[in-house]
N, C-alpha and C. Protein backbone atom coordinates (compact mmCIF):
# COMPACT_ATOMS: atom_id res chain seq x y z
N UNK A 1 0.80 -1.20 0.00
CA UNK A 1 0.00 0.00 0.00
C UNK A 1 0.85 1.27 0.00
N UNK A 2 1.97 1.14 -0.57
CA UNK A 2 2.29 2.58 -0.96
C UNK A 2 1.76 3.30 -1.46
N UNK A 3 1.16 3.76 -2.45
CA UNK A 3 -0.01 4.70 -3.28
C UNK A 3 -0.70 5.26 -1.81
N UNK A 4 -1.31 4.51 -0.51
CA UNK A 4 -2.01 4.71 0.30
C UNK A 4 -1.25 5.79 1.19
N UNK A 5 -0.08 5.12 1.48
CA UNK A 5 1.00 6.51 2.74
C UNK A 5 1.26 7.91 1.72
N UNK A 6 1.53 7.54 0.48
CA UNK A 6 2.00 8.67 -0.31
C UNK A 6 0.60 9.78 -0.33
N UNK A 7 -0.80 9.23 -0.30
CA UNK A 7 -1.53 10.18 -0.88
C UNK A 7 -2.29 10.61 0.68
N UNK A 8 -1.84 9.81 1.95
CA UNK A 8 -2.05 10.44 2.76
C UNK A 8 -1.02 11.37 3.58
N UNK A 9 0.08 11.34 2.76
CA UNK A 9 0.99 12.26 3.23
C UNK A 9 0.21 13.76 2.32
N UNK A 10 0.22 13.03 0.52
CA UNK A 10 -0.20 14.87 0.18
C UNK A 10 -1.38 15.58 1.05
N UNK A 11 -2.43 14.47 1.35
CA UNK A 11 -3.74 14.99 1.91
C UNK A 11 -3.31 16.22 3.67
N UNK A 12 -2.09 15.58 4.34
CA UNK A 12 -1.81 15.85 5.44
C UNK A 12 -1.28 16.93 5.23
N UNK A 13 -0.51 17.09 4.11
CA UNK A 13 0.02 18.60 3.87
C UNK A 13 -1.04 19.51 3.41
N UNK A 14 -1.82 18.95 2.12
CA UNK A 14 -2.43 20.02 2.16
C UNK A 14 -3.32 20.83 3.42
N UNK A 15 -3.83 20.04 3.88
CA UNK A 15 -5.01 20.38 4.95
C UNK A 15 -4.10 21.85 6.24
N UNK A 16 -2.54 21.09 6.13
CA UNK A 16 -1.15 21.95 6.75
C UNK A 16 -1.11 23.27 6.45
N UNK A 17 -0.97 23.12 4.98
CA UNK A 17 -0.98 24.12 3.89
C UNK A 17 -2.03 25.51 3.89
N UNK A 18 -3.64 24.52 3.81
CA UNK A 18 -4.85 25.30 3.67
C UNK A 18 -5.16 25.92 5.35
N UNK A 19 -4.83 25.21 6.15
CA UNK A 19 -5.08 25.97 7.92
C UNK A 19 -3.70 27.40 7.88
N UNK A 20 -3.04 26.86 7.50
CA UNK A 20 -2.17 28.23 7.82
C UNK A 20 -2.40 29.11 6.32
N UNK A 21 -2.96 29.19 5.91
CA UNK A 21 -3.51 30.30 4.58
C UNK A 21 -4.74 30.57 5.25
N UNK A 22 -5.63 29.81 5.71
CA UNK A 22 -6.60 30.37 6.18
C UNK A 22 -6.58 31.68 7.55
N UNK A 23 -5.61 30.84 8.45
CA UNK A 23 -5.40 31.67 9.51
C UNK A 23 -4.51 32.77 8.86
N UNK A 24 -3.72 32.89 8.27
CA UNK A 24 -3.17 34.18 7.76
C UNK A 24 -4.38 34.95 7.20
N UNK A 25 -4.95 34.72 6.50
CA UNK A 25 -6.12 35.06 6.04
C UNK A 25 -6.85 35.41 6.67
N UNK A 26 -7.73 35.44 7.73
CA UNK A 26 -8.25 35.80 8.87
C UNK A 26 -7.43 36.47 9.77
N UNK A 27 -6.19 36.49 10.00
CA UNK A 27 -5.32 37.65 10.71
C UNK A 27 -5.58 39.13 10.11
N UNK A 28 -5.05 38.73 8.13
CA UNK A 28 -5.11 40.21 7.72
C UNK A 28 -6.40 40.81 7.81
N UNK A 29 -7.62 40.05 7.62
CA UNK A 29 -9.15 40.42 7.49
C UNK A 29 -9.31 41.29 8.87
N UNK A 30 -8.93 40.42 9.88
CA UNK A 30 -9.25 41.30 11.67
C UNK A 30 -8.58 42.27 12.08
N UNK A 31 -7.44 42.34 11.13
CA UNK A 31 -6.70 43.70 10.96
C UNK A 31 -6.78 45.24 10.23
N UNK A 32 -6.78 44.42 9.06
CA UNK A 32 -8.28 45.65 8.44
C UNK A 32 -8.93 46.24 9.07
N UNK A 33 -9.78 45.18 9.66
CA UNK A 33 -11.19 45.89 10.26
C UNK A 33 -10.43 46.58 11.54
N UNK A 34 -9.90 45.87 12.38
CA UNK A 34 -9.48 46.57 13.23
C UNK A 34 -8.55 48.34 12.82
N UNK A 35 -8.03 48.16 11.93
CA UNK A 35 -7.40 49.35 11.32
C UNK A 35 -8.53 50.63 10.78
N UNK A 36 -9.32 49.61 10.14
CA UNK A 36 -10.79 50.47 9.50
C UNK A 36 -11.65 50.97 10.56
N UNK A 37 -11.74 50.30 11.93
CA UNK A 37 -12.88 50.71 12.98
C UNK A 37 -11.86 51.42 13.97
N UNK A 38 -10.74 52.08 13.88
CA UNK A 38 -9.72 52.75 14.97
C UNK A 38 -10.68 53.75 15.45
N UNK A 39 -11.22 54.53 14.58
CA UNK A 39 -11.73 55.89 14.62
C UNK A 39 -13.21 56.19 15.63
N UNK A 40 -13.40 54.37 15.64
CA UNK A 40 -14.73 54.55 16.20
C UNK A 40 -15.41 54.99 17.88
N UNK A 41 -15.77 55.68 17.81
CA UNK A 41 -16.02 55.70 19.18
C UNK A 41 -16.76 54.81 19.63
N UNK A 42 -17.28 55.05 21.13
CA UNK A 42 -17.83 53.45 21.81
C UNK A 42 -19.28 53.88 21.82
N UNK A 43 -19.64 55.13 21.79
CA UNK A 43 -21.09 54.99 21.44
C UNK A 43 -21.45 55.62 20.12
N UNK A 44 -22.65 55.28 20.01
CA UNK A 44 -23.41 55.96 18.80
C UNK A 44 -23.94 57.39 19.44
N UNK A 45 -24.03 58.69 18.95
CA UNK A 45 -24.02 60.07 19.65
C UNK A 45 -24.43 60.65 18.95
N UNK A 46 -25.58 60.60 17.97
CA UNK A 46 -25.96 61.93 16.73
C UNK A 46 -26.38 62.67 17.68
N UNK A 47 -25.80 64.22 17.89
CA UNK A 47 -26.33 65.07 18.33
C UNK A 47 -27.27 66.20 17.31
N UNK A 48 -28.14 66.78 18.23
CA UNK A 48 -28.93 67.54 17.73
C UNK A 48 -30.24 66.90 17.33
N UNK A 49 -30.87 67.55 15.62
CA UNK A 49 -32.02 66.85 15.24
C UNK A 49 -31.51 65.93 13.90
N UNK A 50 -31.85 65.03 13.58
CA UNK A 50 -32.00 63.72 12.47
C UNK A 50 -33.01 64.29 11.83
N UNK A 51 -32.68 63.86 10.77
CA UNK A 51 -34.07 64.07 9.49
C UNK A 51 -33.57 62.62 9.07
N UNK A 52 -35.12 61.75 8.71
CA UNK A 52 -35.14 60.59 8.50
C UNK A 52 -36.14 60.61 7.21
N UNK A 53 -36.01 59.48 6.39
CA UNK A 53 -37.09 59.22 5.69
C UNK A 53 -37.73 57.60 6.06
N UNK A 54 -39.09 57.59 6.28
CA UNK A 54 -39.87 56.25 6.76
C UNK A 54 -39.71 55.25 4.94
N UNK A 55 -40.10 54.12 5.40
CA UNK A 55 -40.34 53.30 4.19
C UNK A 55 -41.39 53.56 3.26
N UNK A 56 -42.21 54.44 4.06
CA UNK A 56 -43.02 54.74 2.70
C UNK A 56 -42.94 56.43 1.91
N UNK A 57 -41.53 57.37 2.68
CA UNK A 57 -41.41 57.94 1.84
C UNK A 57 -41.32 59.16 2.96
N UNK A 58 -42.36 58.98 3.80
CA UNK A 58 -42.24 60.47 4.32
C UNK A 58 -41.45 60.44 5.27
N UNK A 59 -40.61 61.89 6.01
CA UNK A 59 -39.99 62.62 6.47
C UNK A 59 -40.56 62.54 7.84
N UNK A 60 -39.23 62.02 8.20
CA UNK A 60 -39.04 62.67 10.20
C UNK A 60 -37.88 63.47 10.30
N UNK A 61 -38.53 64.25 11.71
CA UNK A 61 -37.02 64.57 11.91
C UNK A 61 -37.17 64.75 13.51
N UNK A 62 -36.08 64.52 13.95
CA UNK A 62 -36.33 64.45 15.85
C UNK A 62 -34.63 63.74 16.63
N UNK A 63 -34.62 63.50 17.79
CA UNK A 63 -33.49 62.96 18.12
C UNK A 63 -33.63 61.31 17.81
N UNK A 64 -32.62 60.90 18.18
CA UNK A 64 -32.27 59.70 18.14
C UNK A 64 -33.05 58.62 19.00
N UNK A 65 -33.38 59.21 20.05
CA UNK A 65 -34.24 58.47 20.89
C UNK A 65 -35.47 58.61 20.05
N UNK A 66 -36.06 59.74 19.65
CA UNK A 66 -37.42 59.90 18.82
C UNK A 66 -37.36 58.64 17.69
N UNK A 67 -36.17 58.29 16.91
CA UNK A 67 -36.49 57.28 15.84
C UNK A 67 -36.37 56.00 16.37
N UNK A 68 -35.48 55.87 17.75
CA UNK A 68 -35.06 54.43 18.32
C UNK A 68 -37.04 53.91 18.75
N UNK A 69 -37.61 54.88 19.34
CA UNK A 69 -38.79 54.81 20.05
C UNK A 69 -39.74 54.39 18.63
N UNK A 70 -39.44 54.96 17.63
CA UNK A 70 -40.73 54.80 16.45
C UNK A 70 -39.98 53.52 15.66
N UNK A 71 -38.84 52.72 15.79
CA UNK A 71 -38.92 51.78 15.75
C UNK A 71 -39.44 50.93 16.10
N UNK A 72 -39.89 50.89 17.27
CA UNK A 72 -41.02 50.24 17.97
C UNK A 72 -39.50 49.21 18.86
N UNK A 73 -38.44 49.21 18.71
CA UNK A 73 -37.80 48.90 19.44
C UNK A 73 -37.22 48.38 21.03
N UNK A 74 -38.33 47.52 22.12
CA UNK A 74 -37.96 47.59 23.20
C UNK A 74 -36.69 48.57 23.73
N UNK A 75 -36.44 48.42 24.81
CA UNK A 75 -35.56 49.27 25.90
C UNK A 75 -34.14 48.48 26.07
N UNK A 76 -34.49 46.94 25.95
CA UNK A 76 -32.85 45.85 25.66
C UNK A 76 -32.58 45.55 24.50
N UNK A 77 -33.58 46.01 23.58
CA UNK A 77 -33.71 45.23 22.14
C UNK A 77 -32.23 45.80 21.24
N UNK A 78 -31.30 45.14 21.05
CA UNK A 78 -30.14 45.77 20.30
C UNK A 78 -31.00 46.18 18.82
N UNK A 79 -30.39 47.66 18.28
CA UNK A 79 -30.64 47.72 16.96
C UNK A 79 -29.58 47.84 15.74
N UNK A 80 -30.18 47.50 14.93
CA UNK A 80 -28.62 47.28 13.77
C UNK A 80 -28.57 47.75 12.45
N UNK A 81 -27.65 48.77 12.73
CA UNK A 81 -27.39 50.01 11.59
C UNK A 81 -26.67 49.52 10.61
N UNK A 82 -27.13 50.49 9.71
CA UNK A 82 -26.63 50.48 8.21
C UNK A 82 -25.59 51.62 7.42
N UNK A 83 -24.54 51.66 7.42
CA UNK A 83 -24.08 52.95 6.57
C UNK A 83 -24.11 52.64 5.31
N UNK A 84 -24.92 53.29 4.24
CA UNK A 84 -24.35 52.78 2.67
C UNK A 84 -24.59 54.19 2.30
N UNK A 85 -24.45 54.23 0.81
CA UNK A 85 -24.08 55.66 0.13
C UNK A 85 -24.59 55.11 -1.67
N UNK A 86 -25.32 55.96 -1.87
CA UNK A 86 -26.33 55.68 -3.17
C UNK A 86 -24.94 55.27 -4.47
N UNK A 87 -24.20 55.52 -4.21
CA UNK A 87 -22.89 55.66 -5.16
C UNK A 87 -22.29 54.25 -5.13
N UNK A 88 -22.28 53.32 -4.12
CA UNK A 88 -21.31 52.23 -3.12
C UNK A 88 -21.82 51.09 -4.01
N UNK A 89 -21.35 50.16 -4.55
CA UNK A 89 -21.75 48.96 -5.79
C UNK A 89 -21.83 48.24 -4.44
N UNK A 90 -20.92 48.31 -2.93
CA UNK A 90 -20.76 47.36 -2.45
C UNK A 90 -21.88 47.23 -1.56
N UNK A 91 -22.66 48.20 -1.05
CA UNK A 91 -23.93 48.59 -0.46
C UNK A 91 -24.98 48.03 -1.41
N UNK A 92 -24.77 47.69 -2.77
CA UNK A 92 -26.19 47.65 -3.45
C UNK A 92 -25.80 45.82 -3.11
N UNK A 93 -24.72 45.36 -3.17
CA UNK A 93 -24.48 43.96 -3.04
C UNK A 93 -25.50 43.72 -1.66
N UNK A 94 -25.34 44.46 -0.74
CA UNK A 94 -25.93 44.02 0.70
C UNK A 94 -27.35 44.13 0.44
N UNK A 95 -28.06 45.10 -0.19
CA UNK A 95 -29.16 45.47 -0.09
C UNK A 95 -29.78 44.32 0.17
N UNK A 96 -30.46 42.89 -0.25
CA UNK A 96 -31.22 42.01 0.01
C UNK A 96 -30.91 41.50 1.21
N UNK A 97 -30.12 41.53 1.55
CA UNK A 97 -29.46 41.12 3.24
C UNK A 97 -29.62 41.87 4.07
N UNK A 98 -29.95 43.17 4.26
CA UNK A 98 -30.24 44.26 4.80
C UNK A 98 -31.87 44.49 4.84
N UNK A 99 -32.58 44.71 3.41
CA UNK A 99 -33.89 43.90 3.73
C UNK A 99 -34.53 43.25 4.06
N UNK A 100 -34.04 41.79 4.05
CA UNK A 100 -34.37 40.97 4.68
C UNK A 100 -33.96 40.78 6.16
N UNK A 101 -33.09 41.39 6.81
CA UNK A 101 -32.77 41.71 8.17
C UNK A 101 -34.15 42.71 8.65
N UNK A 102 -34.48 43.93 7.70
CA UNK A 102 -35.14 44.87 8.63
C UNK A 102 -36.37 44.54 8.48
N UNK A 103 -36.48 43.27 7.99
CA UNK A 103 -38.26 42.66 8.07
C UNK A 103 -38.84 42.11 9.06
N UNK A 104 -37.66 41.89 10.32
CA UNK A 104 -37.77 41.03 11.30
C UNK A 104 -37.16 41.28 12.35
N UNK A 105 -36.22 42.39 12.12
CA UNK A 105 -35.16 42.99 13.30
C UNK A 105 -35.28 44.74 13.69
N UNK A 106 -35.24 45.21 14.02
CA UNK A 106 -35.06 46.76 14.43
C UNK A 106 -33.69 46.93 13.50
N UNK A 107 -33.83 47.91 12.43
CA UNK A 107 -33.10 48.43 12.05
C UNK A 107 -33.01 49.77 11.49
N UNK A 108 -31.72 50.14 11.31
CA UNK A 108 -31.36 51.88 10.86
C UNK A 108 -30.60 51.84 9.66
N UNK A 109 -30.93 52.90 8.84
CA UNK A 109 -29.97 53.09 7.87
C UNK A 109 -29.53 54.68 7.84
N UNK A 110 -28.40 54.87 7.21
CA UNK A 110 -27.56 55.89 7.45
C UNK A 110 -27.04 55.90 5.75
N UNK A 111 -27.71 56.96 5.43
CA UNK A 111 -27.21 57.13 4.07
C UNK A 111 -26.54 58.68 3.82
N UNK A 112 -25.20 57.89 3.75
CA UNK A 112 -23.87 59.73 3.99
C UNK A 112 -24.02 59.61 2.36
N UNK A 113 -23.54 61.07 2.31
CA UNK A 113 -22.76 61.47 0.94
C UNK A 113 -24.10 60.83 -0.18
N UNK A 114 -24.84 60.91 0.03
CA UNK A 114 -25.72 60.32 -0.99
C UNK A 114 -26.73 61.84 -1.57
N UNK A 115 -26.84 63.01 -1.15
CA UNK A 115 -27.85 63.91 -1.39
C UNK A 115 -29.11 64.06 -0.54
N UNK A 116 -29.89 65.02 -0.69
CA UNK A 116 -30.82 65.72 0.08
C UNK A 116 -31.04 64.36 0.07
N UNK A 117 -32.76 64.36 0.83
CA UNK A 117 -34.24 63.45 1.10
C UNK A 117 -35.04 63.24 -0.38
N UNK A 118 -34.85 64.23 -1.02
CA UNK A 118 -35.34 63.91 -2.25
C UNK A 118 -34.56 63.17 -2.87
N UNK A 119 -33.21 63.02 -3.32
CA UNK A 119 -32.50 62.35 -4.12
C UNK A 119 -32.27 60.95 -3.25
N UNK A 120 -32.22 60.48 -2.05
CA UNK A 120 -32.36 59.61 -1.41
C UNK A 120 -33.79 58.72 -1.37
N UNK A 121 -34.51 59.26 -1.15
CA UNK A 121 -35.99 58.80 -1.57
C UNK A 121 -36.19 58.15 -2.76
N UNK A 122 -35.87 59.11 -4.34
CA UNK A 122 -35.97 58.64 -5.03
C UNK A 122 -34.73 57.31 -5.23
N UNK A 123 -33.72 57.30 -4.95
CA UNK A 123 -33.02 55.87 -5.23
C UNK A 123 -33.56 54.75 -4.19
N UNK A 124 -34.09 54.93 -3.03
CA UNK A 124 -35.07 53.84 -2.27
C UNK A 124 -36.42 53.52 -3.22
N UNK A 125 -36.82 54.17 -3.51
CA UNK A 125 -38.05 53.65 -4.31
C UNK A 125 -37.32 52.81 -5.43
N UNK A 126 -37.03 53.69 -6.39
CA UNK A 126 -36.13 53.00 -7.59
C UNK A 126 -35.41 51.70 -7.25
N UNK A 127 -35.13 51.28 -6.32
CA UNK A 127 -34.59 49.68 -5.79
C UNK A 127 -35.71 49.11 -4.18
N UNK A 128 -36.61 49.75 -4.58
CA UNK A 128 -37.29 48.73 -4.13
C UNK A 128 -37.00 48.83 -2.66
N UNK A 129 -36.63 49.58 -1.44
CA UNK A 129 -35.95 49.75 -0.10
C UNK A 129 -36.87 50.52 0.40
N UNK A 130 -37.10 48.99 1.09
CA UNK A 130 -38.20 49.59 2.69
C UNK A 130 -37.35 50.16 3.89
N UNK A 131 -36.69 50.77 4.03
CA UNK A 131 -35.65 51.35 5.12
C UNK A 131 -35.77 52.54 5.66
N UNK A 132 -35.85 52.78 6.56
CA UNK A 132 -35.95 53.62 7.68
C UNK A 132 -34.44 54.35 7.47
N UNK A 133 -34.34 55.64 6.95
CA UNK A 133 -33.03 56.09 6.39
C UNK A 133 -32.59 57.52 7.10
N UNK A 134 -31.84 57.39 8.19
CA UNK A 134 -31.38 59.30 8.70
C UNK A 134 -30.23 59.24 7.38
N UNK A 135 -30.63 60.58 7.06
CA UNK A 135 -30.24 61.33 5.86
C UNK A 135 -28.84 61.93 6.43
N UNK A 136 -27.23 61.95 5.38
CA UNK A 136 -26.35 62.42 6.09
C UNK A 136 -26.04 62.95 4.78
N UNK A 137 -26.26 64.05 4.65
CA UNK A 137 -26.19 64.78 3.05
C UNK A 137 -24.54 64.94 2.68
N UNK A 138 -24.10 65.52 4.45
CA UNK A 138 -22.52 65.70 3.80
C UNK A 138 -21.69 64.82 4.36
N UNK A 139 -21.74 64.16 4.65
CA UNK A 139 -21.39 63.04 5.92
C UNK A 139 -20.57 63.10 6.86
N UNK A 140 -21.22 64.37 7.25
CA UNK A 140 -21.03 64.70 8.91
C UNK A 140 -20.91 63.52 9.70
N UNK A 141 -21.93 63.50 9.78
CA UNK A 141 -22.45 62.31 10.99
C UNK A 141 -21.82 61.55 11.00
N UNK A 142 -21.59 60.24 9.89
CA UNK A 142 -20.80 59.41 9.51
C UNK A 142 -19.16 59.49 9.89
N UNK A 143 -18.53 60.79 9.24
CA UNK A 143 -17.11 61.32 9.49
C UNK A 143 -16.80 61.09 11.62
N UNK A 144 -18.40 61.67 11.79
CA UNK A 144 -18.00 62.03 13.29
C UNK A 144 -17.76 60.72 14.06
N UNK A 145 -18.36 59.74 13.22
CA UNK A 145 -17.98 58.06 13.99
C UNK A 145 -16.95 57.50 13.75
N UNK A 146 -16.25 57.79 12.63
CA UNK A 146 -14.98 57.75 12.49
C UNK A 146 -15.00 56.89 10.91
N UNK A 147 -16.21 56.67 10.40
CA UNK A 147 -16.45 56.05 8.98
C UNK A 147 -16.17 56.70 7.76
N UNK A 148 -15.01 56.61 7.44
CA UNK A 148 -15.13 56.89 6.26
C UNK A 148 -14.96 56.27 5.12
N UNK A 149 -15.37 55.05 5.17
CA UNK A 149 -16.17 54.30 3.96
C UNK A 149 -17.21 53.56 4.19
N UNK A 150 -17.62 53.25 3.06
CA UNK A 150 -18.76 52.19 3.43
C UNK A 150 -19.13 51.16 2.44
N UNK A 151 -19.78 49.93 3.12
CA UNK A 151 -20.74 50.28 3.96
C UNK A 151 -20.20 49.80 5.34
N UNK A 152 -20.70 50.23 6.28
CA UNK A 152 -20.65 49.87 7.67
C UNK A 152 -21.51 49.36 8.35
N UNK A 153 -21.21 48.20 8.76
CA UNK A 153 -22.29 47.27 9.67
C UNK A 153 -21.92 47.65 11.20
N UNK A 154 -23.38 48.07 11.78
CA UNK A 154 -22.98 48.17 13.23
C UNK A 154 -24.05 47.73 13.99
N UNK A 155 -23.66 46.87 15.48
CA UNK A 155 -25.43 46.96 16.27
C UNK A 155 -24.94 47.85 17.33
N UNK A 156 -26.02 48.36 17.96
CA UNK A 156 -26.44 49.44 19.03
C UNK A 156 -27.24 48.60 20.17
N UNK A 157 -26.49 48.61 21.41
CA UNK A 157 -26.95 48.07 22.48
C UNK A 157 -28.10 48.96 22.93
N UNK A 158 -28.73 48.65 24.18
CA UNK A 158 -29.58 48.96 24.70
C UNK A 158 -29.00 50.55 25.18
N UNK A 159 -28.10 50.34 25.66
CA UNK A 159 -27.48 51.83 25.75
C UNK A 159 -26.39 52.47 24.65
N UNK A 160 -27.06 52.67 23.27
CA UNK A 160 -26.42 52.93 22.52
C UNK A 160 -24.97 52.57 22.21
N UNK A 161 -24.74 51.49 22.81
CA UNK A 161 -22.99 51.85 22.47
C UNK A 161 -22.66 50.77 21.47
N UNK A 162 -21.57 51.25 20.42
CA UNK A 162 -21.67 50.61 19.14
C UNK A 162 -20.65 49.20 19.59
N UNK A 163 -21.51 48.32 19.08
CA UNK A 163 -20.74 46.61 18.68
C UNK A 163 -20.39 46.26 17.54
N UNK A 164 -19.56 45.19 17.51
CA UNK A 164 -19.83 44.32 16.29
C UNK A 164 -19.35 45.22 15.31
N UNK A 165 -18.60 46.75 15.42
CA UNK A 165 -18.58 47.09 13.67
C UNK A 165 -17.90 46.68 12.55
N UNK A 166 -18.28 46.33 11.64
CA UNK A 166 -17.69 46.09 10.62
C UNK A 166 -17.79 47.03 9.39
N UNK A 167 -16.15 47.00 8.70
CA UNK A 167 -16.84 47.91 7.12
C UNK A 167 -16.36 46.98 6.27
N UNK A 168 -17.13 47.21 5.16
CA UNK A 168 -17.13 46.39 4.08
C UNK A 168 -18.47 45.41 3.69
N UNK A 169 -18.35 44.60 3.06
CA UNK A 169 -19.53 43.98 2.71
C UNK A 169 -19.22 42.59 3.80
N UNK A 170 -20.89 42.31 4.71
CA UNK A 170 -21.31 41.51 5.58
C UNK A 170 -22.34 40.84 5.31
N UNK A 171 -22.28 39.93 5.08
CA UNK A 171 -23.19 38.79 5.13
C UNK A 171 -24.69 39.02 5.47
N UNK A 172 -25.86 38.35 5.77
CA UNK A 172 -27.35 38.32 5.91
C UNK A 172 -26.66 37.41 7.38
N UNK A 173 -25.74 36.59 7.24
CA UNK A 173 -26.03 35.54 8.45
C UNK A 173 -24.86 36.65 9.21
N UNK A 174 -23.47 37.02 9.09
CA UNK A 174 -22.70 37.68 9.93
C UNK A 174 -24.22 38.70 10.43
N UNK A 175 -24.83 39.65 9.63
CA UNK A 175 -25.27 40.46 10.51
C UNK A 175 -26.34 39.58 11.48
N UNK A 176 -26.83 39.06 11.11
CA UNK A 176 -27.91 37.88 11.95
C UNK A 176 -27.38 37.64 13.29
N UNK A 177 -25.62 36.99 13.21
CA UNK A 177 -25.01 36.66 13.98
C UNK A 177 -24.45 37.91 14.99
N UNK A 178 -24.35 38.98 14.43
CA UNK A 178 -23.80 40.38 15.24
C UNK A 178 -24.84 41.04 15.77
N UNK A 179 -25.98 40.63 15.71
CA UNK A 179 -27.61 41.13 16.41
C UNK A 179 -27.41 39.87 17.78
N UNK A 180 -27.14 38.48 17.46
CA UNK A 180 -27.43 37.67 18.51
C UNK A 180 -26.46 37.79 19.52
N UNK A 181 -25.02 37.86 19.28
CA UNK A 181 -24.08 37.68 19.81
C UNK A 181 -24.84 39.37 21.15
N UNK A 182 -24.75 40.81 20.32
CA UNK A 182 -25.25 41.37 21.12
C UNK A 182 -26.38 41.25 22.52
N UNK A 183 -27.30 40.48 21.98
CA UNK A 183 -27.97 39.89 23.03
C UNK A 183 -27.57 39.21 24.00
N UNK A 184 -26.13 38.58 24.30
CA UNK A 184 -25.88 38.14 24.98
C UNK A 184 -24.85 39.13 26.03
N UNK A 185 -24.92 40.00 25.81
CA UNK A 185 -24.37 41.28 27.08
C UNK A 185 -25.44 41.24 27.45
N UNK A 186 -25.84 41.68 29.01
CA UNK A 186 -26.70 42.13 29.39
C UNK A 186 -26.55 43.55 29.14
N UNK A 187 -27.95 44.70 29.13
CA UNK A 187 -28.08 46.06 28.63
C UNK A 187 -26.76 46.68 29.84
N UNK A 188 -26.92 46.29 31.41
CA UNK A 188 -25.53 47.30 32.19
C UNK A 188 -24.24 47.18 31.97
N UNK A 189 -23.61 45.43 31.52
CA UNK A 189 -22.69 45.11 30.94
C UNK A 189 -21.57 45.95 30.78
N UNK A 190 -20.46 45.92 31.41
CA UNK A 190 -19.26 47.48 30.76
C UNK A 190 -18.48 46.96 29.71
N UNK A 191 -18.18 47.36 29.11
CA UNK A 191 -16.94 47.72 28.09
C UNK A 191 -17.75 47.02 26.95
C-alpha cells in the first residue's frame, strides 16, 4: 500500500498548507477591520435633530431616541445600523441582506454622501428599499464616527454603544449573527 501513505501524506500537507492560509487570512481580514474601525467611538451620539425618511417615503425629523422609540424597538432590544451611500456597488451587493434583516429585526440606515431626502428617496423607491433612512447629506455624521467608507455594519446596544462594527460587505447571516451575539451582554454590561 504505498499509493495509500504517499496520498495520505499529500492529503496531510495540504489540509497543513490550507489551515495556515486560512489563519493568515483571517489575521489580515481582523486587521483591516481593526485598522478600519480605529476611529470609532464606543457609542453611537448623533447630536442635535435627524431628518429621516420612513419606508413609505415620508420625512421625520427628531433625536435619536425619537427614531429608536418609532422603531417600535424595546428598551434591551439591540438595533442594527446600516451605513451605505447611493454611489457604493458594495452597499447595493448588501441590499437584500439588509432587507431581509429589517423585516424582522429593528433596524437603521444611514445614508452619507448620498444627497438631500429627495434624491435619497428617489433611489429607495427606484430599488425597491423599505428602510428607515437618517439622511447624512454631507457626511457629517458618519465622518464624526470615524467612517469613512462604506458600507458599515454596526449593532447598538440597549445603551447605545456601538458593537460588532464592521466595514465592508457583511453577510445576511454575519449580521444575523452580530444582532445575537449582542444579546448576549446584558443592557448594564461594561466595556
Amino acid at each position: 500500500m504505498p499509493w495509500h501513505n504517499g496520498a495520505m501524506g499529500r492529503i496531510r500537507h495540504f489540509v497543513r498548507e490550507a489551515s495556515i492560509t486560512l489563519t493568515l487570512a483571517l489575521g489580515v481580514f481582523l486587521g483591516v477591520q481593526a485598522w478600519m474601525t480605529r476611529a470609532t467611538p464606543e457609542r453611537w451620539a448623533p447630536e442635535g435633530t435627524l431628518a429621516w425618511l420612513l419606508p413609505d417615503g415620508t420625512e421625520g425629523r427628531g433625536s435619536w431616541a425619537d427614531l429608536r422609540a418609532q422603531l417600535g424597538a424595546g428598551a434591551g432590544s439591540p438595533v442594527a445600523l446600516h451605513i451605505w451611500a447611493t454611489w457604493c456597488s458594495i452597499c447595493r451587493a448588501e441590499e437584500g441582506s439588509v432587507t431581509a434583516l429589517a423585516a424582522d429585526r429593528p433596524l437603521v440606515t444611514l445614508a452619507t454622501r448620498s444627497g438631500d431626502a429627495a434624491a435619497v428617496r428617489a433611489y429607495l423607491r427606484q430599488r425597491g428599499l423599505p428602510w428607515i433612512t437618517v439622511l447624512d447629506a454631507d457626511g457629517q455624521l458618519a465622518a464624526a464616527h470615524g467612517w469613512r467608507s462604506v458600507p458599515v455594519f454596526a449593532v447598538l446596544d440597549a445603551g447605545n454603544r456601538l458593537r460588532h462594527v464592521t466595514v465592508g460587505y457583511t453577510t445576511g447571516v454575519g449580521m444575523r449573527l452580530r444582532l445575537w451575539a449582542a444579546t448576549l451582554r446584558s443592557p448594564g454590561a461594561a466595556g
